[in-house]
C-alpha atoms as a PDB file:
ATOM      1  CA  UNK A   1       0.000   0.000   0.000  1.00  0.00           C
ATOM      2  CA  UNK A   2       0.994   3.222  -0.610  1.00  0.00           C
ATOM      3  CA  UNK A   3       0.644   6.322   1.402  1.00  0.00           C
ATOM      4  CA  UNK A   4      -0.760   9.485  -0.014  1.00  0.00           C
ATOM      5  CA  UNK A   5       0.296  12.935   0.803  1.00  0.00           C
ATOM      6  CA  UNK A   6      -0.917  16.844  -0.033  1.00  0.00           C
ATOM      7  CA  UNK A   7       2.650  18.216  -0.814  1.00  0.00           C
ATOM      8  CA  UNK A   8       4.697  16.344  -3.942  1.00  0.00           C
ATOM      9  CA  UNK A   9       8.690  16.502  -4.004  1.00  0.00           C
ATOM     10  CA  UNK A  10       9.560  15.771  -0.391  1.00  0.00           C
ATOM     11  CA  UNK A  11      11.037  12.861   0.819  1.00  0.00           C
ATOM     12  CA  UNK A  12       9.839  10.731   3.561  1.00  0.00           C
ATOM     13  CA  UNK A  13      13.056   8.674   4.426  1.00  0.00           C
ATOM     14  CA  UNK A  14      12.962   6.526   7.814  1.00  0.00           C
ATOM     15  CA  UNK A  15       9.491   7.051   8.437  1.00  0.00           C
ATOM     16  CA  UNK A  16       7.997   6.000  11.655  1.00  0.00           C
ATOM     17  CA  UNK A  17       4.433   6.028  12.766  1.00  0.00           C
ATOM     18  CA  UNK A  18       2.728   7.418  15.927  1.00  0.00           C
ATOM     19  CA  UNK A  19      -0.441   7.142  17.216  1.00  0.00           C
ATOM     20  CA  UNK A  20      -2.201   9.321  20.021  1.00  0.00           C
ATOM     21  CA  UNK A  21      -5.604   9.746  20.400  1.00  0.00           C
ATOM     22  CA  UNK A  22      -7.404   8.063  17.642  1.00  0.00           C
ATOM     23  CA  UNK A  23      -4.860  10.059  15.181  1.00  0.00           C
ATOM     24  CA  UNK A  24      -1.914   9.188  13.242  1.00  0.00           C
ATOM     25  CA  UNK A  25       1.170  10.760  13.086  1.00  0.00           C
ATOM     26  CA  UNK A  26       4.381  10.117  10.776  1.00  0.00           C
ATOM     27  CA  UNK A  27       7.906  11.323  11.553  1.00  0.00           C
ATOM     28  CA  UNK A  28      10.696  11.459   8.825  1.00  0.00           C
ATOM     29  CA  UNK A  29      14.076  12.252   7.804  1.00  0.00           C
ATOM     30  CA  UNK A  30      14.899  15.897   6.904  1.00  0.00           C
ATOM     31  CA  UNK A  31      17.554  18.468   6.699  1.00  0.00           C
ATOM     32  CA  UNK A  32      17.000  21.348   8.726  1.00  0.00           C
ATOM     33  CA  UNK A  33      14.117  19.452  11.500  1.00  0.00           C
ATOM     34  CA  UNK A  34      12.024  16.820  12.530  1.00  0.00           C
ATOM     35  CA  UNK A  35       9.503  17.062  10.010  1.00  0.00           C
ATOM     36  CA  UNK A  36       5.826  15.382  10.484  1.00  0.00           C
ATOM     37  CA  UNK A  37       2.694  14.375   8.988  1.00  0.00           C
ATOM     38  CA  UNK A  38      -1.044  13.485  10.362  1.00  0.00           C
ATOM     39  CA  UNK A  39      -3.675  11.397   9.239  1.00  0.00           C
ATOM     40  CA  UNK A  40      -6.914  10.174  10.209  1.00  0.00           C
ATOM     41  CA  UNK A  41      -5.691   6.577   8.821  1.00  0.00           C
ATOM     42  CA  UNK A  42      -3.029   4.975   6.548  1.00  0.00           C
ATOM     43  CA  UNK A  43      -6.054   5.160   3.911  1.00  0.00           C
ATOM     44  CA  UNK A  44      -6.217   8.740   4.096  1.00  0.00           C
ATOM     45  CA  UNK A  45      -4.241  11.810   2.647  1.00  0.00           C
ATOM     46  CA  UNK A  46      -1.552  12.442   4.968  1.00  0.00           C
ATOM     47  CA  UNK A  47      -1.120  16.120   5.617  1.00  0.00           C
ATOM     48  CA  UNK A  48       2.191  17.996   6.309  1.00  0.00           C
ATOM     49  CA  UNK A  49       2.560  19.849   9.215  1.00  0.00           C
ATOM     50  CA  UNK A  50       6.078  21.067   8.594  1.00  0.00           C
ATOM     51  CA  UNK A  51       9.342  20.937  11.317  1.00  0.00           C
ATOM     52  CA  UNK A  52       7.570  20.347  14.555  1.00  0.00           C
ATOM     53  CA  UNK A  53      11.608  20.851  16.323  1.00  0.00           C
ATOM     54  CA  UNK A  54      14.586  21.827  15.843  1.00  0.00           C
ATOM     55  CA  UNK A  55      17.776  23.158  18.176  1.00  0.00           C
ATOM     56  CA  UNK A  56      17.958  26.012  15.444  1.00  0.00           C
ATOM     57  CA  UNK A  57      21.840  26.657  15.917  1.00  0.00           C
ATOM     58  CA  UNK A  58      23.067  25.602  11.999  1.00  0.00           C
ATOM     59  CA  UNK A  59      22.716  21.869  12.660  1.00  0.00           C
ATOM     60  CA  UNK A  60      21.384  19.543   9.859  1.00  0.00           C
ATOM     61  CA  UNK A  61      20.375  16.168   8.795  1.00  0.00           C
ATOM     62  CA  UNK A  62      17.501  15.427  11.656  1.00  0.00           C
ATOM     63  CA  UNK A  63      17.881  11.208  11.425  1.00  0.00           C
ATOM     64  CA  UNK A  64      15.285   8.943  11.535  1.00  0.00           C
ATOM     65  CA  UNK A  65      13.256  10.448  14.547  1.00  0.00           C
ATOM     66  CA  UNK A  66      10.948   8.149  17.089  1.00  0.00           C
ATOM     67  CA  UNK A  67       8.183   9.249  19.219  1.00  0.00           C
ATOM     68  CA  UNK A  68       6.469   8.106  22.706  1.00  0.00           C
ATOM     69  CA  UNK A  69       4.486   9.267  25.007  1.00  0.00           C
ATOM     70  CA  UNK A  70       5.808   8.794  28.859  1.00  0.00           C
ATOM     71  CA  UNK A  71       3.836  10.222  31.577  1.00  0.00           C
ATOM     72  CA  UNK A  72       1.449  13.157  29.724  1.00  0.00           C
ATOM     73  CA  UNK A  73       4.355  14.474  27.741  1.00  0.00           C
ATOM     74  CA  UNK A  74       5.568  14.037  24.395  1.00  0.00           C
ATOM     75  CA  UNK A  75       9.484  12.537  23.224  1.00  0.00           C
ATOM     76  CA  UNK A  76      11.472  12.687  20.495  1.00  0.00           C
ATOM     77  CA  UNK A  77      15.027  10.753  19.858  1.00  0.00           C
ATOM     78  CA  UNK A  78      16.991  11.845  16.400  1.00  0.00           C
ATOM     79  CA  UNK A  79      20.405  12.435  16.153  1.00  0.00           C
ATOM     80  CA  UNK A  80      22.139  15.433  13.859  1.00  0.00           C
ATOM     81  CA  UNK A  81      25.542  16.935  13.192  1.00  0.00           C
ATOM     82  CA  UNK A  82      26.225  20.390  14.605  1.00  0.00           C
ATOM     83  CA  UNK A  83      27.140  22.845  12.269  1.00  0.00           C
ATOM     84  CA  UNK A  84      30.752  23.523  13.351  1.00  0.00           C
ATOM     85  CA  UNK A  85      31.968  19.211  12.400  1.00  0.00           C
ATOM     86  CA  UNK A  86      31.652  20.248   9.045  1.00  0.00           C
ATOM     87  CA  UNK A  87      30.795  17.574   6.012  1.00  0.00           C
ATOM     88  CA  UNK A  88      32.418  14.591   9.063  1.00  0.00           C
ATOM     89  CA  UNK A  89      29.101  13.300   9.335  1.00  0.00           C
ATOM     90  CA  UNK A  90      29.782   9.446   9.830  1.00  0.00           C
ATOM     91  CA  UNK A  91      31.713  10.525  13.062  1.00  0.00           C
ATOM     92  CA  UNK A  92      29.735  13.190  14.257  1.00  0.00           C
ATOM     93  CA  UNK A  93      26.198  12.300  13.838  1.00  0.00           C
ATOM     94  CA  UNK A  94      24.989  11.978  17.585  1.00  0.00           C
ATOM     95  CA  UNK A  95      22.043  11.228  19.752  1.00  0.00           C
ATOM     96  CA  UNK A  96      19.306  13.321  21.253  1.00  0.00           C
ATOM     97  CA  UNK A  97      16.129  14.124  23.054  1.00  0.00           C
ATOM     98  CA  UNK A  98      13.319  16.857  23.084  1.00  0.00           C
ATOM     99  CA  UNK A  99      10.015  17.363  24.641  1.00  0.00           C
ATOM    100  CA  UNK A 100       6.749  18.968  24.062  1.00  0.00           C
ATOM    101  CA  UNK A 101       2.942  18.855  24.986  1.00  0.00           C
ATOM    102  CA  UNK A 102       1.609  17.776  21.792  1.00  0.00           C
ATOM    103  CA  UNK A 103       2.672  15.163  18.931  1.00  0.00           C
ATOM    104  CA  UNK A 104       3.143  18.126  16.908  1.00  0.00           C
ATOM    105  CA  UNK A 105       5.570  19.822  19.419  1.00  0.00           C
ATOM    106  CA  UNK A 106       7.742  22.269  19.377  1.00  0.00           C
ATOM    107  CA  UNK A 107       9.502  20.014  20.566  1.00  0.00           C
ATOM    108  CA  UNK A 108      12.091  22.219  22.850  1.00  0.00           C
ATOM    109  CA  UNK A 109      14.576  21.424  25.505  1.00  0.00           C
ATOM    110  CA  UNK A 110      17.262  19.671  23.682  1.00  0.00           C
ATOM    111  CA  UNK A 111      19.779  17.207  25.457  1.00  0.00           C
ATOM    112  CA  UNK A 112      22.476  15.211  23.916  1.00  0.00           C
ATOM    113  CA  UNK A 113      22.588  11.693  25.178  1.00  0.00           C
ATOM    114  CA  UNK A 114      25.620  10.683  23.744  1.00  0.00           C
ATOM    115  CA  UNK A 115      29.350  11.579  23.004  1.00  0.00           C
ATOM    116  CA  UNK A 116      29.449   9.919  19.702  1.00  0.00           C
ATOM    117  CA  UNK A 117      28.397   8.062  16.858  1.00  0.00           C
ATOM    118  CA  UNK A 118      24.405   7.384  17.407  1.00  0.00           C
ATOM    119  CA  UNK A 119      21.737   6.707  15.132  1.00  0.00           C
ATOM    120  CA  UNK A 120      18.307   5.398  14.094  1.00  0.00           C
ATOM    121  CA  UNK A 121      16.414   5.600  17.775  1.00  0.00           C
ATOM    122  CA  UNK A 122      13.808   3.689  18.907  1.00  0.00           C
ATOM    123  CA  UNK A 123      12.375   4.370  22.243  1.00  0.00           C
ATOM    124  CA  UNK A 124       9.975   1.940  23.752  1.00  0.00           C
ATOM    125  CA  UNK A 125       8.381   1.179  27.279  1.00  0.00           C
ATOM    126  CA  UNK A 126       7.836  -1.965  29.154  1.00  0.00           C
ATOM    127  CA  UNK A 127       6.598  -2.981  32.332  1.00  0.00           C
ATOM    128  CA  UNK A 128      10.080  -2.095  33.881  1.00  0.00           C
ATOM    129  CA  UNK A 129      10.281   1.386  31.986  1.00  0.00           C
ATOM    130  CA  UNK A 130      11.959   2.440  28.934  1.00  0.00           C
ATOM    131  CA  UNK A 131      14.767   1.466  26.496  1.00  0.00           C
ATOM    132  CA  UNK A 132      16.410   3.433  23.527  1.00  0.00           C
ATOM    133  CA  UNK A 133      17.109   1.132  20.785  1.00  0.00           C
ATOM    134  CA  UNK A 134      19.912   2.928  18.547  1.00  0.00           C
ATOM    135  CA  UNK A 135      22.634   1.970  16.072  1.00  0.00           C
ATOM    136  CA  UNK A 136      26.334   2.499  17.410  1.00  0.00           C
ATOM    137  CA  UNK A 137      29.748   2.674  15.339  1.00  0.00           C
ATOM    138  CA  UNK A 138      32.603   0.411  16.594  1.00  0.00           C
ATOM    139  CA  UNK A 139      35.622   1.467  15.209  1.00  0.00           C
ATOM    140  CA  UNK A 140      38.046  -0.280  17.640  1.00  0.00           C
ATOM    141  CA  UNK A 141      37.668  -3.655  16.201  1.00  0.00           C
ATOM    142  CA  UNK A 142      38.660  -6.315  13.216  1.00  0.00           C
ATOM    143  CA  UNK A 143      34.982  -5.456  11.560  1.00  0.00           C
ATOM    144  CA  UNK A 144      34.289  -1.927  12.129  1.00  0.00           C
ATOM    145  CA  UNK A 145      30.468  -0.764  11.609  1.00  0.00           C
ATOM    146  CA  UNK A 146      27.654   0.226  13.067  1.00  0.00           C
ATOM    147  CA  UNK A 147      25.462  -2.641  15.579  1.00  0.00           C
ATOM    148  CA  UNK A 148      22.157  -2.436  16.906  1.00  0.00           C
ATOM    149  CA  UNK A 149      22.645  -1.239  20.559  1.00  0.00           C
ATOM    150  CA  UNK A 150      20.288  -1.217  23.553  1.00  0.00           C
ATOM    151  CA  UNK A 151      20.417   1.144  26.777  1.00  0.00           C
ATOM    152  CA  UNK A 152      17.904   1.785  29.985  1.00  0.00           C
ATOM    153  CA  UNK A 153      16.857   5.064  30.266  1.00  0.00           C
ATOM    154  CA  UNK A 154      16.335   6.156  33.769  1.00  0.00           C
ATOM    155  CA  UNK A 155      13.942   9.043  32.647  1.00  0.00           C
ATOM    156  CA  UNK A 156      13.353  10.097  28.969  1.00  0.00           C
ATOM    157  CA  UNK A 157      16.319  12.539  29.505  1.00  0.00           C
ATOM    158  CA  UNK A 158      19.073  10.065  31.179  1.00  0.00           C
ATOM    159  CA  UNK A 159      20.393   7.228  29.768  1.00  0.00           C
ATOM    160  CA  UNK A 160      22.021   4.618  32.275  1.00  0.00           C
ATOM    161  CA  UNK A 161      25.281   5.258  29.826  1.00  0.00           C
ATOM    162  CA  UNK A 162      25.805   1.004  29.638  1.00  0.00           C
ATOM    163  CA  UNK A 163      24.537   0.634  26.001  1.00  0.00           C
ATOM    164  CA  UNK A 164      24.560  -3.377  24.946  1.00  0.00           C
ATOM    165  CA  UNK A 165      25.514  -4.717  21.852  1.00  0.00           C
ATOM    166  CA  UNK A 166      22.702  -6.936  20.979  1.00  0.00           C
ATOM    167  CA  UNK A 167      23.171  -7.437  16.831  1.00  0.00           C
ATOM    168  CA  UNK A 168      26.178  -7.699  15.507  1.00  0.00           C
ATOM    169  CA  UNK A 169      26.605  -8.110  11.359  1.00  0.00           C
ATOM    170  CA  UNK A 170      28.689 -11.648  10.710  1.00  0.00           C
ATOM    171  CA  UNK A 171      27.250 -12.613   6.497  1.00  0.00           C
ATOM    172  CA  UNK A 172      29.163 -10.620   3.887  1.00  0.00           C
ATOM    173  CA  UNK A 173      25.634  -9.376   2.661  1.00  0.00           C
ATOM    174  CA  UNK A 174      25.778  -6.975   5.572  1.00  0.00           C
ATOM    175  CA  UNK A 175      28.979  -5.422   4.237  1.00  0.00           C
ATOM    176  CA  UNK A 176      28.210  -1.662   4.033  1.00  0.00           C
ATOM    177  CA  UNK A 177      31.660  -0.961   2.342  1.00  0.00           C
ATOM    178  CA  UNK A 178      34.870  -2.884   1.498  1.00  0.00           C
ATOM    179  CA  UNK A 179      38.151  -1.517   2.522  1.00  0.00           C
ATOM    180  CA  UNK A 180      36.258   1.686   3.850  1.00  0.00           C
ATOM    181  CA  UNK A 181      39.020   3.419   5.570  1.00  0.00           C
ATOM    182  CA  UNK A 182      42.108   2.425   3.486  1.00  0.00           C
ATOM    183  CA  UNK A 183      43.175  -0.344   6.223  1.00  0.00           C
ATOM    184  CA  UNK A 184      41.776  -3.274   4.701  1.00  0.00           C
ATOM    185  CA  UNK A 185      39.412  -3.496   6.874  1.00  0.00           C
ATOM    186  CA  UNK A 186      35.862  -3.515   5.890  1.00  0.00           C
ATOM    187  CA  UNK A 187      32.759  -1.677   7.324  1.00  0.00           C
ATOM    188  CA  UNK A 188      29.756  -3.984   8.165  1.00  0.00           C
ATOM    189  CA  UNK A 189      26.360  -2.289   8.826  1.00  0.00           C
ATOM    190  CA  UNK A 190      23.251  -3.144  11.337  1.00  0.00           C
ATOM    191  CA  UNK A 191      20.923  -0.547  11.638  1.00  0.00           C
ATOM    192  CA  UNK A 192      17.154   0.480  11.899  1.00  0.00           C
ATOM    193  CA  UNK A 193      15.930  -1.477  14.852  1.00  0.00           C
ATOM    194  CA  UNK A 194      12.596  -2.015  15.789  1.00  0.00           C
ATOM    195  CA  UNK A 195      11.203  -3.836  18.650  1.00  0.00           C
ATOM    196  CA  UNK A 196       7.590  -5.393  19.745  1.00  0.00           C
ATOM    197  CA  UNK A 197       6.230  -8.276  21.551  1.00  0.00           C
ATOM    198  CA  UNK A 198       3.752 -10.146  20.081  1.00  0.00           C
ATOM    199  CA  UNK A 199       2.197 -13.224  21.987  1.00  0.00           C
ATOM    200  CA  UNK A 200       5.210 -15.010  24.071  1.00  0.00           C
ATOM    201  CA  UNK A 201       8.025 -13.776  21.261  1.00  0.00           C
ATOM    202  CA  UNK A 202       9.792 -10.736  21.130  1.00  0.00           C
ATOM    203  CA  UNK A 203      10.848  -9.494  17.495  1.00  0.00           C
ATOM    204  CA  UNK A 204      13.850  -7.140  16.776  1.00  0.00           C
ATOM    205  CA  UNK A 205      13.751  -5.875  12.869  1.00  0.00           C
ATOM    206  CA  UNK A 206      16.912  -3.973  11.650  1.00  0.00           C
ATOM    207  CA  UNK A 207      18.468  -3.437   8.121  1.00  0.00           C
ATOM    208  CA  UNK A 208      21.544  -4.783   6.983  1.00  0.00           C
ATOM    209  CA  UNK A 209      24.206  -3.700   4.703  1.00  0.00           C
ATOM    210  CA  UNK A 210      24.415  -0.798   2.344  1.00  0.00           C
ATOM    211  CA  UNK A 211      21.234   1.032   1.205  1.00  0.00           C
ATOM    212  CA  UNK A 212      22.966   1.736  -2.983  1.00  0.00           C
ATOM    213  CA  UNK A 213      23.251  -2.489  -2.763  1.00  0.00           C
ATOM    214  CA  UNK A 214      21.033  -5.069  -4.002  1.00  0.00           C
ATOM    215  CA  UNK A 215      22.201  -6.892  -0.610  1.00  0.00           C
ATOM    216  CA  UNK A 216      20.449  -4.664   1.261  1.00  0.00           C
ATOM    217  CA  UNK A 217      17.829  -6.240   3.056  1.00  0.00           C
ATOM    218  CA  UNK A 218      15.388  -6.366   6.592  1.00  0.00           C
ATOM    219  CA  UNK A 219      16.530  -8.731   8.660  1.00  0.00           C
ATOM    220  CA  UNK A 220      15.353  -9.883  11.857  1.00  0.00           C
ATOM    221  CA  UNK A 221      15.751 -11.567  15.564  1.00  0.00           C
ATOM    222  CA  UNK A 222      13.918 -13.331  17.631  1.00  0.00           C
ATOM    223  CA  UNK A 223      13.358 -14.221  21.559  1.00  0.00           C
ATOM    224  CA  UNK A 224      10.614 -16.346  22.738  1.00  0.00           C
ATOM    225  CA  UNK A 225      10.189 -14.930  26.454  1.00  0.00           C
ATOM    226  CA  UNK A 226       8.130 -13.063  28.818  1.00  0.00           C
ATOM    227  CA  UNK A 227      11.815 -10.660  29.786  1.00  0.00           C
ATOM    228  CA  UNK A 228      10.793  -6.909  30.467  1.00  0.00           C
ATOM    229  CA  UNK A 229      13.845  -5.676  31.270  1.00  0.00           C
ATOM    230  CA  UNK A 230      15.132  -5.881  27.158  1.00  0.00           C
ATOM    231  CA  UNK A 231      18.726  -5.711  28.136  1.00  0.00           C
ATOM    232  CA  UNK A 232      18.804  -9.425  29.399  1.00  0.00           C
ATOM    233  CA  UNK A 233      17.307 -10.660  26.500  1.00  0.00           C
ATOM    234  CA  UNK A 234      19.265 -12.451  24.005  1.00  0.00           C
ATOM    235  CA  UNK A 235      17.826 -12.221  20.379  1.00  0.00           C
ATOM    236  CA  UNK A 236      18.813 -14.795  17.708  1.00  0.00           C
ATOM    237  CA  UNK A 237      18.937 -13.901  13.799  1.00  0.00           C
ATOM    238  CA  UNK A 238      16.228 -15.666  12.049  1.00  0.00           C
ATOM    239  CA  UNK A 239      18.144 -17.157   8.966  1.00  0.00           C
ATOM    240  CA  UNK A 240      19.050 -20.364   7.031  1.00  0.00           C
ATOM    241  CA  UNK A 241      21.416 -21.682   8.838  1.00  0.00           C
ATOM    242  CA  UNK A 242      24.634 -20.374   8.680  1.00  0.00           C
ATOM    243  CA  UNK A 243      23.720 -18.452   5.560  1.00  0.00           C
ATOM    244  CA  UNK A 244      22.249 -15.302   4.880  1.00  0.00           C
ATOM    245  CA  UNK A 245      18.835 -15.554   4.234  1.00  0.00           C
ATOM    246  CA  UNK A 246      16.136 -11.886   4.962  1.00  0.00           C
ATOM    247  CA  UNK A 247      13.232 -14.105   3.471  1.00  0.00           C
ATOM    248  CA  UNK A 248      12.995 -16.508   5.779  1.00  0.00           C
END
């Protein structure tokens, strides 16, 4: 199916889909903001309402925002690149958080969770409180690349700071880019998680590889248990075997 909109020549990279009080909303990928759309239904026209937040000091490239609700208020987690890193954005594309008191913000208040490489949140709540599902670099090893992550937030704001690695990319489909930084070594990509429960299994969907690829694929993980607290969990790739294999 695809969605309809009422403005033509934008992109709606990364979208992800909200819904708070009978209405939906849609969050996307843009330059200069968080930018957002509403709907009465996936059937209907969605209209734009424009950047709903922004820090507004020269940053750009607002990354695959994610939305929730946590005690009346309103949360957004998207990463950026200040305006004084220049064109470094693979190193300097970090994590943060906003508020407001509607869907459609502002969203103000801007923190910075963390001190480096961050992307592609996905905040969720359990029984035990909330978790910020993100994709991490990890330069210091034989495969460098980015992993599907998972921290504990002790409010919306705060992070516990003890992020877990709980993907990690090991078929050469997930290969983002060989021989990326003239080393030999090459770059292997996990990113785009998403997590829900459904029944007694927990799912974890992610992408893997390089987007300009025809390797590029969703991939996911699974976990049959009742586990709130996410971080003990320990999700296993669904795949053939010891080879790759998305459609499974």
């Amino acid at each position: 199916m695809k969605l309809k909109f009422d403005v033509q020549g934008k992109a709606q990279a990364d979208p992800y889909i909200f819904e708070d009080g009978g209405k939906l909303y849609l969050y996307v990928t843009a330059r200069d903001g968080v930018e957002a759309y509403s709907a009465d239904s996936l059937l209907d026209v969605w209209h734009y309402e424009g950047i709903i937040g922004s820090l507004g000091e020269g940053e750009y490239g607002y990354w695959a925002p994610s939305v929730i609700k946590y005690e009346g208020k309103y949360y957004v987690y998207t990463s950026f690149v200040k305006a004084d890193q220049g064109d470094k954005k693979e190193e300097f594309e970090y994590m943060y958080v906003a508020s407001a008191d509607s869907p459609l913000g502002p969203f103000v208040n801007w923190k910075k969770l963390y001190d480096y490489f961050s992307i592609d949140s996905h905040i969720v709540e359990t029984d035990v409180g909330l978790f910020l599902w993100s994709a991490m670099d990890n330069h210091g090893t034989n495969t460098p690349g980015t992993r599907i992550f998972l921290d504990r937030m002790l409010d919306p704001y705060t992070p516990e700071g003890k992020p877990r690695e709980m993907l990690t990319p090991d078929f050469k489909e997930e290969m983002f880019r060989a021989n990326r930084y003239g080393d030999g070594r090459d770059y292997y990509t996990l990113e785009g998680a998403f997590w829900f429960k459904e029944g007694e299994w927990q799912y974890v969907m992610y992408s893997g590889g390089c987007f300009e690829n025809d390797t590029y694929h969703v991939g996911y993980a699974v976990a049959k248990t009742d586990e709130a607290d996410l971080c003990k969990i320990d999700f296993k790739k669904v795949t053939d075997g010891e080879h790759f294999n998305p459609g499974l």
